[in-house]
C-alpha atoms as a PDB file:
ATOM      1  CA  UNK A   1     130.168 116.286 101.041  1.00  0.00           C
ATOM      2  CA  UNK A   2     130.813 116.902 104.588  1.00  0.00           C
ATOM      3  CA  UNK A   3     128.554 115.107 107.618  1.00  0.00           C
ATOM      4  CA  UNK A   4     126.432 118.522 108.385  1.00  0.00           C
ATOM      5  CA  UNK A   5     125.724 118.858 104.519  1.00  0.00           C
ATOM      6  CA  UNK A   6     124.391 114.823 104.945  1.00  0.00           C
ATOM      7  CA  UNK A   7     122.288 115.819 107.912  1.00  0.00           C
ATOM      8  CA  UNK A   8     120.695 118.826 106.141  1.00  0.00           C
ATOM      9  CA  UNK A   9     119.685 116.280 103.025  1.00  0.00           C
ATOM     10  CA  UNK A  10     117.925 113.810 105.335  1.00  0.00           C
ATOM     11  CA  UNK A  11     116.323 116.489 107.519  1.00  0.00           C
ATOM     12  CA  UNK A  12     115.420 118.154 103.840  1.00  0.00           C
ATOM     13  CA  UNK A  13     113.760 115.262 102.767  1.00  0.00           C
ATOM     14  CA  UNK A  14     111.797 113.764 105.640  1.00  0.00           C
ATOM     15  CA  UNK A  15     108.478 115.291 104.404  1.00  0.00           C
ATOM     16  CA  UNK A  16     108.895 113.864 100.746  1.00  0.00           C
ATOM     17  CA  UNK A  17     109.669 110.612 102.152  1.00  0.00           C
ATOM     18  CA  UNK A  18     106.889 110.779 104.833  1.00  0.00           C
ATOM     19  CA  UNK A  19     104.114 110.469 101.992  1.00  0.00           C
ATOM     20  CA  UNK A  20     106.266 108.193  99.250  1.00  0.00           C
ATOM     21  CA  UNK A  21     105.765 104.545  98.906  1.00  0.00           C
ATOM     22  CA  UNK A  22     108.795 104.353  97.363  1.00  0.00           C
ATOM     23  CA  UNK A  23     112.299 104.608  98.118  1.00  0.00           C
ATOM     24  CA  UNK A  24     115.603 103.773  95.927  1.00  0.00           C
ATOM     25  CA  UNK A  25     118.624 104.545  97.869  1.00  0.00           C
ATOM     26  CA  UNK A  26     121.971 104.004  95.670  1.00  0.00           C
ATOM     27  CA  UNK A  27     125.700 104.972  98.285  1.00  0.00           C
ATOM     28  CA  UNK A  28     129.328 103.900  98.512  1.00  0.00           C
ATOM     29  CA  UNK A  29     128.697 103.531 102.179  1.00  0.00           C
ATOM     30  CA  UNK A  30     125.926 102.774 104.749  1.00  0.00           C
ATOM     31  CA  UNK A  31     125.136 102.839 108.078  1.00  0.00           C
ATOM     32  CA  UNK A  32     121.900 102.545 109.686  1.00  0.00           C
ATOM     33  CA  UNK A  33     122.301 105.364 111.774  1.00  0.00           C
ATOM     34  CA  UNK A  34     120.959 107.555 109.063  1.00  0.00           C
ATOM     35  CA  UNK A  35     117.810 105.912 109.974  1.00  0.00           C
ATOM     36  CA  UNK A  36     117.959 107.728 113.266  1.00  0.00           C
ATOM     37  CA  UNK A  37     118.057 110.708 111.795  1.00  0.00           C
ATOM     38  CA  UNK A  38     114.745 110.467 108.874  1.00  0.00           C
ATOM     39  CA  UNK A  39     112.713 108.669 111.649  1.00  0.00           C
ATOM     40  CA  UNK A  40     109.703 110.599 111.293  1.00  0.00           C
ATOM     41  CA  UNK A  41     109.979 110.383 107.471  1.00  0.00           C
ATOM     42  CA  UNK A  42     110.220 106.600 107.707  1.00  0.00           C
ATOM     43  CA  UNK A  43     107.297 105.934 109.723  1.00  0.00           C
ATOM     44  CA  UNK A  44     105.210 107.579 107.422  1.00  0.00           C
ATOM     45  CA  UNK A  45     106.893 105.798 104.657  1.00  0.00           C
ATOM     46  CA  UNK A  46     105.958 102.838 106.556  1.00  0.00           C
ATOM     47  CA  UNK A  47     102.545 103.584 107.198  1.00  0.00           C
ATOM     48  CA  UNK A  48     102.336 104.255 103.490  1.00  0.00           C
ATOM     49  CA  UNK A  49     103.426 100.607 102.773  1.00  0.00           C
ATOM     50  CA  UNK A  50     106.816 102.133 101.415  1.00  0.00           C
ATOM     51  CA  UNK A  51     108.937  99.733  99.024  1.00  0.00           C
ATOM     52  CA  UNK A  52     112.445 100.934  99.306  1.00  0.00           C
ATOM     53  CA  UNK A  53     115.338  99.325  97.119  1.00  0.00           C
ATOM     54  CA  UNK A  54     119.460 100.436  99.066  1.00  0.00           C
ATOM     55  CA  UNK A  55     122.258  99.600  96.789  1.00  0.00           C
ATOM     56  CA  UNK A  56     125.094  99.683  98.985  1.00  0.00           C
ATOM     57  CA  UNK A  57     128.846  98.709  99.532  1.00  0.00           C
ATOM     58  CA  UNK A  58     129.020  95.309 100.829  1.00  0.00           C
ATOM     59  CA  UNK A  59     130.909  96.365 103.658  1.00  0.00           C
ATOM     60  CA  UNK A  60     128.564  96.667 106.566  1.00  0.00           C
ATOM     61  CA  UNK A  61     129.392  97.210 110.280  1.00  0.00           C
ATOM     62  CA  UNK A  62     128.831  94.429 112.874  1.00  0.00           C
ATOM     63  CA  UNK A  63     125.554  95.782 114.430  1.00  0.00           C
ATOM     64  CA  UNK A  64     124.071  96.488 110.550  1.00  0.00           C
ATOM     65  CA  UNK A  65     124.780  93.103 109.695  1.00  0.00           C
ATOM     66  CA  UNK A  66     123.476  91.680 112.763  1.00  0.00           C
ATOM     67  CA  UNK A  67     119.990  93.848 112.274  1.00  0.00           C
ATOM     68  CA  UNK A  68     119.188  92.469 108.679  1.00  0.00           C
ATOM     69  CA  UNK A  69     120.340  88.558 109.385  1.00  0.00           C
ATOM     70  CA  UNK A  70     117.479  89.299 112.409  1.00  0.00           C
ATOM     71  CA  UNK A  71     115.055  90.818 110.063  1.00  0.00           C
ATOM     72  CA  UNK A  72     111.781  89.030 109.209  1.00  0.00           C
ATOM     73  CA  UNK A  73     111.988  89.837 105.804  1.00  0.00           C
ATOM     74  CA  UNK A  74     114.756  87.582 104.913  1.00  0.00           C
END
C-alpha cells in the first residue's frame, strides 16, 4: 500500500471516527503523524469520550516515545 493510498484511508474515515467512541488500531508500524492527518476525526472522537486500543511495533521514533512517557495517562 503506497503513502497516497494511506492518506486516502484516513481522510476516508475521518467522519466514521468523528462520531465513534471507539477505536482499535492494529499496524506493523506507527507514527504519530497520522494523527495530523485524522485531526478533525479525532477531536470528535474525543469529544465523544473515544476509547481507542493501537497495537503497534515496539519500535517507536524518538519524538513518539517522548509524547507518551509525557502523557497524563500513564
Amino acid at each position: 500500500m503506497g503513502k497516497q493510498e494511506i492518506i486516502n484511508i484516513i481522510r476516508d474515515t475521518k467522519p466514521e471516527l468523528a462520531v465513534s467512541v471507539r477505536y482499535d488500531r492494529g499496524v506493523g508500524f506507527f507514527s504519530a503523524s497520522w494523527l495530523r492527518l485524522a485531526a478533525k476525526g479525532m477531536t470528535g472522537f474525543a469529544a465523544n469520550s473515544g476509547r481507542a486500543r493501537w497495537v503497534t511495533s515496539p519500535i517507536l521514533g524518538e519524538a513518539d516515545w517522548e509524547a507518551l512517557q509525557e502523557s497524563p495517562l500513564w
